[in-house]
C-alpha atoms as a PDB file:
ATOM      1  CA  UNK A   1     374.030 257.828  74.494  1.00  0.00           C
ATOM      2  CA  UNK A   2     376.043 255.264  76.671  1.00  0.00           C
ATOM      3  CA  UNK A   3     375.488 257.926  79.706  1.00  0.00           C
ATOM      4  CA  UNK A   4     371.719 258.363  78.824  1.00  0.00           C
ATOM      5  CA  UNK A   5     370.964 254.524  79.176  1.00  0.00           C
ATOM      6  CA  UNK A   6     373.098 254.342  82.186  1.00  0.00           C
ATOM      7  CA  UNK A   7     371.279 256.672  83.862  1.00  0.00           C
ATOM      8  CA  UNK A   8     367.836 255.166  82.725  1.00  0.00           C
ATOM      9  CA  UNK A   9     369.105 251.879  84.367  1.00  0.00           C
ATOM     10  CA  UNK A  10     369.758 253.619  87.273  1.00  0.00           C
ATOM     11  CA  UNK A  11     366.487 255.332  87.533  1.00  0.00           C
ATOM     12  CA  UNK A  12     364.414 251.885  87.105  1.00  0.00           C
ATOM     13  CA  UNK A  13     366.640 250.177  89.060  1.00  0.00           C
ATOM     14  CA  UNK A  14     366.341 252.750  91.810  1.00  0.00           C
ATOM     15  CA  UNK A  15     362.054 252.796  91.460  1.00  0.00           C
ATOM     16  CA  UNK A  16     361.626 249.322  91.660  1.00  0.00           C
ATOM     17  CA  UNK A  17     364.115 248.864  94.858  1.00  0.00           C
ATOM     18  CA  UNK A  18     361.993 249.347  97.363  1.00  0.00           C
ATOM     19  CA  UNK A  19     361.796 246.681 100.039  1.00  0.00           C
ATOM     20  CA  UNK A  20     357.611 245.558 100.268  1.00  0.00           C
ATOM     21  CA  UNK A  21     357.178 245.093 103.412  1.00  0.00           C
ATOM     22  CA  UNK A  22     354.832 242.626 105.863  1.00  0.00           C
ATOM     23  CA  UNK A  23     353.701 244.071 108.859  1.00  0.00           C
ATOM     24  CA  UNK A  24     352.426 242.592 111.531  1.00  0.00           C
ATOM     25  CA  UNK A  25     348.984 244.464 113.351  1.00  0.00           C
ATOM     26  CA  UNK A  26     347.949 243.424 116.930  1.00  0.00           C
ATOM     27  CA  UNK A  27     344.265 243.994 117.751  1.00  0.00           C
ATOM     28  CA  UNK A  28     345.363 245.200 121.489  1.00  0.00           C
ATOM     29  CA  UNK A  29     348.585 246.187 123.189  1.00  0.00           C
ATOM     30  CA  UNK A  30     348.074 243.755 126.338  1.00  0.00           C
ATOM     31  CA  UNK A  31     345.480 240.957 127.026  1.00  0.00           C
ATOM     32  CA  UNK A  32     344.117 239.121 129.594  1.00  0.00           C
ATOM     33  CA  UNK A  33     343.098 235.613 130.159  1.00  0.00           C
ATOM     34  CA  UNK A  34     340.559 234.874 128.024  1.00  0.00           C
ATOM     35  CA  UNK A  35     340.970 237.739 125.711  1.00  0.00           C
ATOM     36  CA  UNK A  36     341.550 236.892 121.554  1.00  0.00           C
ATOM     37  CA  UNK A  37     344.435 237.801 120.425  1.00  0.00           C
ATOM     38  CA  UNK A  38     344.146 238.829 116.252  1.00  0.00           C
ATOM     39  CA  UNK A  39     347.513 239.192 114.533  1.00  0.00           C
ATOM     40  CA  UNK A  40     346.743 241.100 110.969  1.00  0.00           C
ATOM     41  CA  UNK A  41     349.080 240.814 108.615  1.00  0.00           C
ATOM     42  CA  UNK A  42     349.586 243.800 106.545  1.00  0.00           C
ATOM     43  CA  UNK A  43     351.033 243.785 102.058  1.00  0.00           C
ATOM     44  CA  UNK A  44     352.315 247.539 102.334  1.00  0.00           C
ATOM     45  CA  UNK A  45     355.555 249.684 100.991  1.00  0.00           C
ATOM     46  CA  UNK A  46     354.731 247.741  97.706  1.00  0.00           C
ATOM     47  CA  UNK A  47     357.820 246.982  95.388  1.00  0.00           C
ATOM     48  CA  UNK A  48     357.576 248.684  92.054  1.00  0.00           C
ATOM     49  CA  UNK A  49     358.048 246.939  88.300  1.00  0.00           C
ATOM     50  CA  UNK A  50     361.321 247.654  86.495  1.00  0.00           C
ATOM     51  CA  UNK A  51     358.893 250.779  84.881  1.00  0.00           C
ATOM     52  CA  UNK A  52     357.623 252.408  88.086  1.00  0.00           C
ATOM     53  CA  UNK A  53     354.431 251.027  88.182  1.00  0.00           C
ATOM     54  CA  UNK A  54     353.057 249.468  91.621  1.00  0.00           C
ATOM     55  CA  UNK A  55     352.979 245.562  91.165  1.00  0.00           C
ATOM     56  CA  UNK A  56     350.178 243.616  91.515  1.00  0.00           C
ATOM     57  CA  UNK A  57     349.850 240.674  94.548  1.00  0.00           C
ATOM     58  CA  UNK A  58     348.786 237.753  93.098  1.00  0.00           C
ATOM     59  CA  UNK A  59     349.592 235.106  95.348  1.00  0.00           C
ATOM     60  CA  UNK A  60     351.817 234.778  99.116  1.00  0.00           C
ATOM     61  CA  UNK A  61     352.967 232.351 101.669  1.00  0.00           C
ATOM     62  CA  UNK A  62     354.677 232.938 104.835  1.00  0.00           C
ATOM     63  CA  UNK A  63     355.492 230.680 107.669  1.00  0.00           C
ATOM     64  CA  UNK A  64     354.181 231.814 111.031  1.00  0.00           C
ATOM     65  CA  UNK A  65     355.027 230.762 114.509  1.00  0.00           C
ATOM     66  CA  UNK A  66     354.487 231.939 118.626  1.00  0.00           C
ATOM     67  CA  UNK A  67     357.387 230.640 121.288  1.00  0.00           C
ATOM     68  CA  UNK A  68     355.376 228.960 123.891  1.00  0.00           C
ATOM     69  CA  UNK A  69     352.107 228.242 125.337  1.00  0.00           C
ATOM     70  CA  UNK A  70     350.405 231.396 126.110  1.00  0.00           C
ATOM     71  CA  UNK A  71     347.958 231.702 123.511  1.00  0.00           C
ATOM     72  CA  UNK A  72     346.062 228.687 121.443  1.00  0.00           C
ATOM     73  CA  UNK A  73     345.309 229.180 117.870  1.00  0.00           C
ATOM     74  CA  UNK A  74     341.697 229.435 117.226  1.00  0.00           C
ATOM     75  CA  UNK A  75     341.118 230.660 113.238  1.00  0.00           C
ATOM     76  CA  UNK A  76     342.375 232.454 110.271  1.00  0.00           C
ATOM     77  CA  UNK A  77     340.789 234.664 107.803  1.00  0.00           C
ATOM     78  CA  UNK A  78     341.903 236.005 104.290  1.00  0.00           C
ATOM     79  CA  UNK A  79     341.680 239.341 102.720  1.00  0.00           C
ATOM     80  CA  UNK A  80     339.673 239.898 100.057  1.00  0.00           C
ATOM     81  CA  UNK A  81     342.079 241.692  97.202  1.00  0.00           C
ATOM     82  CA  UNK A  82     343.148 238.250  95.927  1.00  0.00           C
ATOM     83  CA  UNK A  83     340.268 236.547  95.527  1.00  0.00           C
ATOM     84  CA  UNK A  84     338.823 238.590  92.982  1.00  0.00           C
ATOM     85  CA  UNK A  85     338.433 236.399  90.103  1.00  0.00           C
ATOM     86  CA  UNK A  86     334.632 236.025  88.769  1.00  0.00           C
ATOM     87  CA  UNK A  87     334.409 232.370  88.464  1.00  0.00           C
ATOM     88  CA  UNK A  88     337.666 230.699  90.043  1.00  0.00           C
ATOM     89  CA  UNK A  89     337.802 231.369  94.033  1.00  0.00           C
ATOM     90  CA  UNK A  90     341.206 231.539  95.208  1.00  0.00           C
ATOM     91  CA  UNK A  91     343.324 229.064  96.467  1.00  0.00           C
ATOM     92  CA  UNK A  92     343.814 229.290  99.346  1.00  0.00           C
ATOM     93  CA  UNK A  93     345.642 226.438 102.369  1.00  0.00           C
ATOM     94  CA  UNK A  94     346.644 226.544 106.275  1.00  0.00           C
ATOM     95  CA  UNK A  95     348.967 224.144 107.663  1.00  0.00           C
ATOM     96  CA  UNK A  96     349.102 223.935 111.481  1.00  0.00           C
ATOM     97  CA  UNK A  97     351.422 222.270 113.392  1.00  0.00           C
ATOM     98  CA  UNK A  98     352.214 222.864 117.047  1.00  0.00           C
ATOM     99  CA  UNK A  99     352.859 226.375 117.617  1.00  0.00           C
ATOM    100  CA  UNK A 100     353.372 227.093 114.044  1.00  0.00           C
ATOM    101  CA  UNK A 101     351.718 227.775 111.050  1.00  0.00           C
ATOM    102  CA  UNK A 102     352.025 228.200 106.775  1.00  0.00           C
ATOM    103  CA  UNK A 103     349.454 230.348 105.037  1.00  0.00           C
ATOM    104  CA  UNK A 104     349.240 231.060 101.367  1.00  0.00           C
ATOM    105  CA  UNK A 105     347.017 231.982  98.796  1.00  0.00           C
ATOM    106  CA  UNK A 106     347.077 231.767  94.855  1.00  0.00           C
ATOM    107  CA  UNK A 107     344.824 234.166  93.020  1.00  0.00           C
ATOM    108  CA  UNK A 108     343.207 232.668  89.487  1.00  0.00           C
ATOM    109  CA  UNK A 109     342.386 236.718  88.823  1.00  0.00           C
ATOM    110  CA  UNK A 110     343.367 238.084  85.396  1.00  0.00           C
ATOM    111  CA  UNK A 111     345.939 241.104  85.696  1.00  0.00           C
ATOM    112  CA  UNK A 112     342.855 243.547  84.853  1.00  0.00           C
ATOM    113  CA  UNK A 113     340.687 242.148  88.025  1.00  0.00           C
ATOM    114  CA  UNK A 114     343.415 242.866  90.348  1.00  0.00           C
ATOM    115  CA  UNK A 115     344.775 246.030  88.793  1.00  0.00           C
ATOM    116  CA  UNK A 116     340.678 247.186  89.443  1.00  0.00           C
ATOM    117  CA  UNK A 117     341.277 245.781  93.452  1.00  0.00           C
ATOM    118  CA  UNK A 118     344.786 246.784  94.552  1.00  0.00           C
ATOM    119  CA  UNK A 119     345.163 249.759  92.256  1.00  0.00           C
ATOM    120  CA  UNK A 120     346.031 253.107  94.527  1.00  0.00           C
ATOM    121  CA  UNK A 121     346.159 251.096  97.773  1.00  0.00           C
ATOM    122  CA  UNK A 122     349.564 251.633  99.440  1.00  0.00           C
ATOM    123  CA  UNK A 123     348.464 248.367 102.221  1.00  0.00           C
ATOM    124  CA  UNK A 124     346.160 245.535 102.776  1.00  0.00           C
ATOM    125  CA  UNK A 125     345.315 242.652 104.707  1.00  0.00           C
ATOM    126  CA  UNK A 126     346.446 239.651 103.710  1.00  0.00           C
ATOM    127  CA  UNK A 127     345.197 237.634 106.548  1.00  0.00           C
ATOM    128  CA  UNK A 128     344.112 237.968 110.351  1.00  0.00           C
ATOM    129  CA  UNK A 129     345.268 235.205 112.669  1.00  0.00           C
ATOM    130  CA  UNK A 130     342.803 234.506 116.010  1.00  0.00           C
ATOM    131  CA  UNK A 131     344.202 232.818 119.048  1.00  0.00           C
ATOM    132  CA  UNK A 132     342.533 232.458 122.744  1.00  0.00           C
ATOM    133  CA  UNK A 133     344.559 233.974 125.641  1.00  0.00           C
ATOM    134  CA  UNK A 134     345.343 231.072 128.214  1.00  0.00           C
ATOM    135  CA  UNK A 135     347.294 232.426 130.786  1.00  0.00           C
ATOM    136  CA  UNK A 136     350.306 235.172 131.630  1.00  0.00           C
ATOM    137  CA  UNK A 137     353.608 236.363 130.809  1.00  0.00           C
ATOM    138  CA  UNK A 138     355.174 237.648 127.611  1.00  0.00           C
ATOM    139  CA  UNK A 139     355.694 235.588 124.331  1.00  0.00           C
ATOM    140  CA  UNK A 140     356.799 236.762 120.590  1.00  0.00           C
ATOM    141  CA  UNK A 141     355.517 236.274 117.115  1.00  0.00           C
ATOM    142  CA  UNK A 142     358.089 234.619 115.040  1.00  0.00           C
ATOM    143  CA  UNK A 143     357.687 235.220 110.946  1.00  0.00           C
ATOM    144  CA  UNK A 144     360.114 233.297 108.258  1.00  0.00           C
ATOM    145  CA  UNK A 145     359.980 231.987 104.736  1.00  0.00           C
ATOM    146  CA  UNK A 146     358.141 234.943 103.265  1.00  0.00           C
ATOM    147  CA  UNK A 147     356.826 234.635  99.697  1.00  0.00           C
ATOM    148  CA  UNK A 148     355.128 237.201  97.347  1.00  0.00           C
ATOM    149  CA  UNK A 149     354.223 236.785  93.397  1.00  0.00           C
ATOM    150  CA  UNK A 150     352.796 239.195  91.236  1.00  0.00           C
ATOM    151  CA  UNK A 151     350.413 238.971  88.562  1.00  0.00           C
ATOM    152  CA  UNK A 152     352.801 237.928  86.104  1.00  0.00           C
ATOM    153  CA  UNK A 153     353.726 234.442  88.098  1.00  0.00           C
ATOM    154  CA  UNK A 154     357.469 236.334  89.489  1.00  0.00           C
ATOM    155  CA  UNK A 155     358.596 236.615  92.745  1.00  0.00           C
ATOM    156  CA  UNK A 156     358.839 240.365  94.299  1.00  0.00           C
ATOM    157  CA  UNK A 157     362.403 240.611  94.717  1.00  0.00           C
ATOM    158  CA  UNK A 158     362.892 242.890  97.929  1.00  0.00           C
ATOM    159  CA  UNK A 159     360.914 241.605 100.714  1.00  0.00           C
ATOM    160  CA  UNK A 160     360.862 242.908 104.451  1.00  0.00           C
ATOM    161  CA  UNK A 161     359.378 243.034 107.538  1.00  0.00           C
ATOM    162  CA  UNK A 162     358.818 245.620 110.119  1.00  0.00           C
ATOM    163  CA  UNK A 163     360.198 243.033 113.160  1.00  0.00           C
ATOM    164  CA  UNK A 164     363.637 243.182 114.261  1.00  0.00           C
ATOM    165  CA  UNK A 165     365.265 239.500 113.751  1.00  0.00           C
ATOM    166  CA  UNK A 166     361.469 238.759 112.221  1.00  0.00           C
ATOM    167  CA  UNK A 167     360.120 239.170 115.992  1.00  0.00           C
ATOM    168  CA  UNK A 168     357.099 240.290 117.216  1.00  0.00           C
ATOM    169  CA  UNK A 169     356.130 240.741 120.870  1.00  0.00           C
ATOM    170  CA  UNK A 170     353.022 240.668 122.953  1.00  0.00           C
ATOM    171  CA  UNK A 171     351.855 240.638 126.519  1.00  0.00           C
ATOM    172  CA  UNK A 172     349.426 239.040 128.531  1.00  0.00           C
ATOM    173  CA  UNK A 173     349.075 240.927 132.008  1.00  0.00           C
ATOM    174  CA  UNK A 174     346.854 239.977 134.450  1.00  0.00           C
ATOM    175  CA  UNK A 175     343.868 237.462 134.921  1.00  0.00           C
ATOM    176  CA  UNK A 176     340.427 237.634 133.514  1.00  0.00           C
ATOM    177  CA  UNK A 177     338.935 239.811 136.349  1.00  0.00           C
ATOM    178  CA  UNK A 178     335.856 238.125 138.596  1.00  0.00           C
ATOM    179  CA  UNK A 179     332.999 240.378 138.701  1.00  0.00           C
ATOM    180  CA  UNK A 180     332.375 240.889 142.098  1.00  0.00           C
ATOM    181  CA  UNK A 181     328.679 241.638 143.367  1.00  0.00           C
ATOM    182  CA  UNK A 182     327.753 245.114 144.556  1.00  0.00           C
ATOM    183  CA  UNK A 183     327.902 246.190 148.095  1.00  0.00           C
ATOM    184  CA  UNK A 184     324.215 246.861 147.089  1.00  0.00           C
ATOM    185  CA  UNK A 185     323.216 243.860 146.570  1.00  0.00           C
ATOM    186  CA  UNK A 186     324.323 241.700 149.036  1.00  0.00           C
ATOM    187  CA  UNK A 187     322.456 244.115 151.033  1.00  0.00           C
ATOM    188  CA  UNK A 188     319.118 242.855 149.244  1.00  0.00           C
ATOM    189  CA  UNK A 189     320.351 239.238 149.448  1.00  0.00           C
ATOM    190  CA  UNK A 190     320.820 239.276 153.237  1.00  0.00           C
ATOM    191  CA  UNK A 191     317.109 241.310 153.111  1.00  0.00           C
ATOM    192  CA  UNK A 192     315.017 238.569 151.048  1.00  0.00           C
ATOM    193  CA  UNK A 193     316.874 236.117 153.090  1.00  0.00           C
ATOM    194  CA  UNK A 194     315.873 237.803 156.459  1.00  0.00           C
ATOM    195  CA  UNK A 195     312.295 238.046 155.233  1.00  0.00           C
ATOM    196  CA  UNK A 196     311.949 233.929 154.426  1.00  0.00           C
ATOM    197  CA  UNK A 197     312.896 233.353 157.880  1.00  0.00           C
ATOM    198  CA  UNK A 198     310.650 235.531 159.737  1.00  0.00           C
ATOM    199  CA  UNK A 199     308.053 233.921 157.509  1.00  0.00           C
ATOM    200  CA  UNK A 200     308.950 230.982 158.614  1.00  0.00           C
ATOM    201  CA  UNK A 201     308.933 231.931 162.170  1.00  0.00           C
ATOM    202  CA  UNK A 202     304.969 233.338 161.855  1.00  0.00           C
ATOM    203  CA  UNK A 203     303.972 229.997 160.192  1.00  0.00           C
END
């Protein structure tokens, strides 16, 4: 019997061990000058309860910074597989400081509204960061202080990220390229321009 709920420990203990992960999604793999830069940030490998079952996100916070002055943060957007409540919008804040940010959000959704949101979904969005692209070089993403609660107000107890030493990288290669005008039409400039004078020659 002793054996029997050993090895029932075990087996819950083992199901809900896995490490939920937050990933972070760049829109491109190099930019320009003037290019935006969106950073999504992916909920996936979700932890399971102590029975198996996939938990349910009901609220997260993570802190959010980039190491110099490449980019400029323009906007942030939220998923939508919090805010699923009926009446009560989530809550949901963004505190910016210089190159640095906190996002969370706190769902008011009863267990069954998210269960009918998140249920089968092995990832989401959480949020997608926006920044302009000011000039070259190569900078990194830096995330810390990562938070998630489920539906029943606890913490999810193994949390990870894809980003070795929480780092994220991205590159900005080259300048915004000038369009230059067509061989072609300079042609027709220096034609309509040839054609004024002469008419101004005959008056």
């Amino acid at each position: 019997m002793k054996k029997t709920i050993l090895l029932l420990t075990m087996l819950f203990v083992s199901l809900s061990s896995k490490a939920t992960l937050l990933t972070i999604d760049l829109n491109q793999d190099s930019y320009q000058v003037g290019d935006t830069l969106t950073a999504d940030f992916i909920f996936t490998d979700i932890e399971d309860d102590s029975l198996g079952f996939q938990k349910l996100l009901a609220s997260f916070e993570f802190s959010f910074a980039w190491s110099n002055d490449l980019i400029e943060y323009s906007s942030t957007s939220f998923g939508n597989l919090l805010d699923v409540d009926p009446s009560f919008a989530s809550f949901q804040t963004i505190d910016t400081e210089t190159n640095s940010l906190t996002i969370n959000e706190l769902s008011f959704a009863q267990s069954i509204d998210l269960f009918t949101a998140q249920d089968g979904l092995s990832s989401f969005v959480l949020a997608s960061i926006n920044f302009n692209v000011l000039s070259n070089g190569e900078g990194e993403f830096i995330l810390s202080n990562i938070l998630f609660g489920d539906a029943f107000g606890n913490n999810f107890t193994n949390i990870a990220n894809d980003i070795d030493d929480n780092y994220k990288p991205y590159v900005i290669t080259a300048t915004k390229p000038v369009d230059v005008p067509e061989p072609a039409s300079i042609l027709l400039l220096l034609m309509a321009l040839m054609l004024i004078m002469k008419q101004r020659k005959v008056n």
